[in-house]
Protein backbone atom coordinates (compact mmCIF):
# COMPACT_ATOMS: atom_id res chain seq x y z
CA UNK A 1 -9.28 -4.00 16.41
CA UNK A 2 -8.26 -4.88 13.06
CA UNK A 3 -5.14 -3.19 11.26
CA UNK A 4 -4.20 -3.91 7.51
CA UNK A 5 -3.09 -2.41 4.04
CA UNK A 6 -6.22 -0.19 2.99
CA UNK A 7 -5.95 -2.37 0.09
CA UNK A 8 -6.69 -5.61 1.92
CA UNK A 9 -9.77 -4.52 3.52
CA UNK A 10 -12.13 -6.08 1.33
CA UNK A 11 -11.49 -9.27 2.55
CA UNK A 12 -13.70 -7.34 5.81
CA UNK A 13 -16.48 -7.19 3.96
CA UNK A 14 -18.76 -10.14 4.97
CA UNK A 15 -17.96 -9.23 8.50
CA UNK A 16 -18.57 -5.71 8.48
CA UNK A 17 -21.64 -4.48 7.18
CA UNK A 18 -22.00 -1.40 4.80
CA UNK A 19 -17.86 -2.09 4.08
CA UNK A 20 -18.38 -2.85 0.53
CA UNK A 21 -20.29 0.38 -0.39
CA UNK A 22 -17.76 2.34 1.39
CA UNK A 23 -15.35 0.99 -0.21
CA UNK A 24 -16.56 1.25 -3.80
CA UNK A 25 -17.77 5.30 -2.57
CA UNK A 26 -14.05 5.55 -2.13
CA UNK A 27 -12.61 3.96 -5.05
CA UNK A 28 -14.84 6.40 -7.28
CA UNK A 29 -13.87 9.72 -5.28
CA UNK A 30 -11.88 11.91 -7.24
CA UNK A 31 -11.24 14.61 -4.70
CA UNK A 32 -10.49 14.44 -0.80
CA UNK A 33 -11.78 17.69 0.41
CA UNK A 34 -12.34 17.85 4.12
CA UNK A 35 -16.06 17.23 4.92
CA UNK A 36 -19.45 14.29 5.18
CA UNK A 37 -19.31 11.85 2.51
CA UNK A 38 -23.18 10.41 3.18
CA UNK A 39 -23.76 6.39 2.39
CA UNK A 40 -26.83 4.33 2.52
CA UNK A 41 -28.34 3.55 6.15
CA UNK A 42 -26.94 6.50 7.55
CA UNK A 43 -23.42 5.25 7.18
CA UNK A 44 -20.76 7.82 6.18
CA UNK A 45 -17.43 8.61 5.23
CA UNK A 46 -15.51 11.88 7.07
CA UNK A 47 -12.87 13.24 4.62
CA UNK A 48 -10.09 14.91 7.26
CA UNK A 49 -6.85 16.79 7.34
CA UNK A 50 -5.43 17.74 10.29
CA UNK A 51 -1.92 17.55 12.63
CA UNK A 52 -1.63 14.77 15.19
CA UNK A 53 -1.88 15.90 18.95
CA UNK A 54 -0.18 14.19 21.91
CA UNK A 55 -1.20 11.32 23.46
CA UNK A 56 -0.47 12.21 27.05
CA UNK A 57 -3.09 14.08 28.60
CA UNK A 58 -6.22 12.91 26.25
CA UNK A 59 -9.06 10.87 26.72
CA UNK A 60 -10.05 7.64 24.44
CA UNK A 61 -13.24 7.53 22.60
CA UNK A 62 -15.72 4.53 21.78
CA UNK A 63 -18.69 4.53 20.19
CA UNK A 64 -22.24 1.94 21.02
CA UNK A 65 -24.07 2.36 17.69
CA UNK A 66 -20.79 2.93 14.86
CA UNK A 67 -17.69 0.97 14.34
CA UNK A 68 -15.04 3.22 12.93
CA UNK A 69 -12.26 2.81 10.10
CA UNK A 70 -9.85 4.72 9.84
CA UNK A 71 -7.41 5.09 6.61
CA UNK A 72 -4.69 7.21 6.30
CA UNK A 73 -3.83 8.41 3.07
CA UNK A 74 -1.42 10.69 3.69
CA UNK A 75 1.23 11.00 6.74
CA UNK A 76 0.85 9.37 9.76
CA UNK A 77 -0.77 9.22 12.95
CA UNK A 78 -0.07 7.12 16.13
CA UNK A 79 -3.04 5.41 17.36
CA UNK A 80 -3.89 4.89 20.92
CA UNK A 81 -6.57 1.66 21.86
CA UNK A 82 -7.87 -0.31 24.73
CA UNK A 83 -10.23 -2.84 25.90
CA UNK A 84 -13.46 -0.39 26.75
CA UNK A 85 -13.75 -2.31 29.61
CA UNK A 86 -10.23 -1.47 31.16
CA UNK A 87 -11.54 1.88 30.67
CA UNK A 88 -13.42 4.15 33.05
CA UNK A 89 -15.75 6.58 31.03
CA UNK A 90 -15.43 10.57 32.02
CA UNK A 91 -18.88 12.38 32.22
CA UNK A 92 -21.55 10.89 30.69
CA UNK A 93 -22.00 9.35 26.80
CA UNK A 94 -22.99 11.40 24.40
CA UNK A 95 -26.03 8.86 22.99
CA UNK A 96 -26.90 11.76 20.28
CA UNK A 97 -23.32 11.84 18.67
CA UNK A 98 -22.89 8.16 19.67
CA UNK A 99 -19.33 9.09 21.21
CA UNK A 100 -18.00 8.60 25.13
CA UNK A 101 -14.33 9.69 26.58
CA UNK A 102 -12.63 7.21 28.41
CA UNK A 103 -9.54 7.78 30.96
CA UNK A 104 -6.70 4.86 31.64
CA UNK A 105 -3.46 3.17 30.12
CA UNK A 106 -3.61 2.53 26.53
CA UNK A 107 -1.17 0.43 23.87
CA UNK A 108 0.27 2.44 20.51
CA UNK A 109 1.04 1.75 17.18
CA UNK A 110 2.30 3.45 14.13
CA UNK A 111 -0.36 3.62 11.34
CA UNK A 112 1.13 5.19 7.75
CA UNK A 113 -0.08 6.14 4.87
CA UNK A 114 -1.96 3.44 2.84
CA UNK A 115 -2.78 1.55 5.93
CA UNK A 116 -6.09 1.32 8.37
CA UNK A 117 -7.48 0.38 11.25
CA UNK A 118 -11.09 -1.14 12.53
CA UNK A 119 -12.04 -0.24 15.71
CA UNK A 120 -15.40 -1.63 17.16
CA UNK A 121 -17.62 -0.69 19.99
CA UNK A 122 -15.79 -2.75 22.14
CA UNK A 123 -12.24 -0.65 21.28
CA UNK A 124 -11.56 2.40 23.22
CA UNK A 125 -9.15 4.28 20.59
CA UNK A 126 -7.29 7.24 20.32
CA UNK A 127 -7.21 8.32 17.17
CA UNK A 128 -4.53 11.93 15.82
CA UNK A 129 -2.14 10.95 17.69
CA UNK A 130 1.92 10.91 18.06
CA UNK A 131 4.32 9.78 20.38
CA UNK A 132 7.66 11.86 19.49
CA UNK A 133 6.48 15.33 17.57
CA UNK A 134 3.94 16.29 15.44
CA UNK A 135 2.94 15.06 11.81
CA UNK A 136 0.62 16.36 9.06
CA UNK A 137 -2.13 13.52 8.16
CA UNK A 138 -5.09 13.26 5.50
CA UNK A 139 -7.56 10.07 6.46
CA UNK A 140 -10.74 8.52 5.91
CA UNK A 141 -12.91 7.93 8.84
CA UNK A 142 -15.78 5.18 7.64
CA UNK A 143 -18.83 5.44 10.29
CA UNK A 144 -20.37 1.92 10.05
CA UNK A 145 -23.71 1.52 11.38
CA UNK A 146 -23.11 -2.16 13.91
């Protein structure tokens, strides 16, 4: 898991495939309306909006195929994450929407506005989160292809 200043994520980019494109695709957006953003090589970006659940009682998620990151623009969210292989998986994984859910102890941090985090296939996250009550958040979710 990597977490930075959205602004210092470009320093990423030789590591992370596709990271440059989405990052230019987001420098020239000029609106952030909810919905699929579509990149080359079936990478995307997911505009959302959306109110942060609690993190007792929920499941992590990991993906095999995508590495996610995740920016908040606006608000705040706390995010949940794990090794995956602390984790034990519930049901089976979902190969067509490249997503599993994953029970067991997780660590939390804060992530505010103008920040993100990296999460790779080897991070169980969970993502909307809050610790205390609930808070409004806008974010961009990049779905790298690894």
């Amino acid at each position: 898991m990597i977490v930075c200043p959205f602004k210092d994520l470009g320093r990423y980019a030789p590591l992370i495939p596709g990271l440059e494109e989405a990052i230019k695709a987001i420098a020239d957006m000029t609106e952030w309306v909810p919905g699929v953003i579509q990149l080359s090589g079936g990478n995307r970006i997911l505009v959302q909006e959306g109110t942060t659940k609690p993190v007792e009682g929920r499941t992590c998620e990991a993906h095999r195929k995508y590495l996610d990151v995740q920016y908040i623009v606006e608000g705040e969210e706390t995010v949940g994450w794990a090794p995956l292989e602390t984790m034990t998986l519930e049901g089976e994984f979902n190969e067509e929407k490249d997503i599993g859910r994953y029970a067991g102890p997780v660590d939390c941090m804060r992530i505010g506005a103008g920040y993100c985090y990296v999460v790779f296939p080897e991070d169980a996250h969970l993502p909307g989160s809050h610790l205390d009550s609930p808070h409004a958040f806008k974010k961009l979710v990049l779905k790298l292809k690894v």
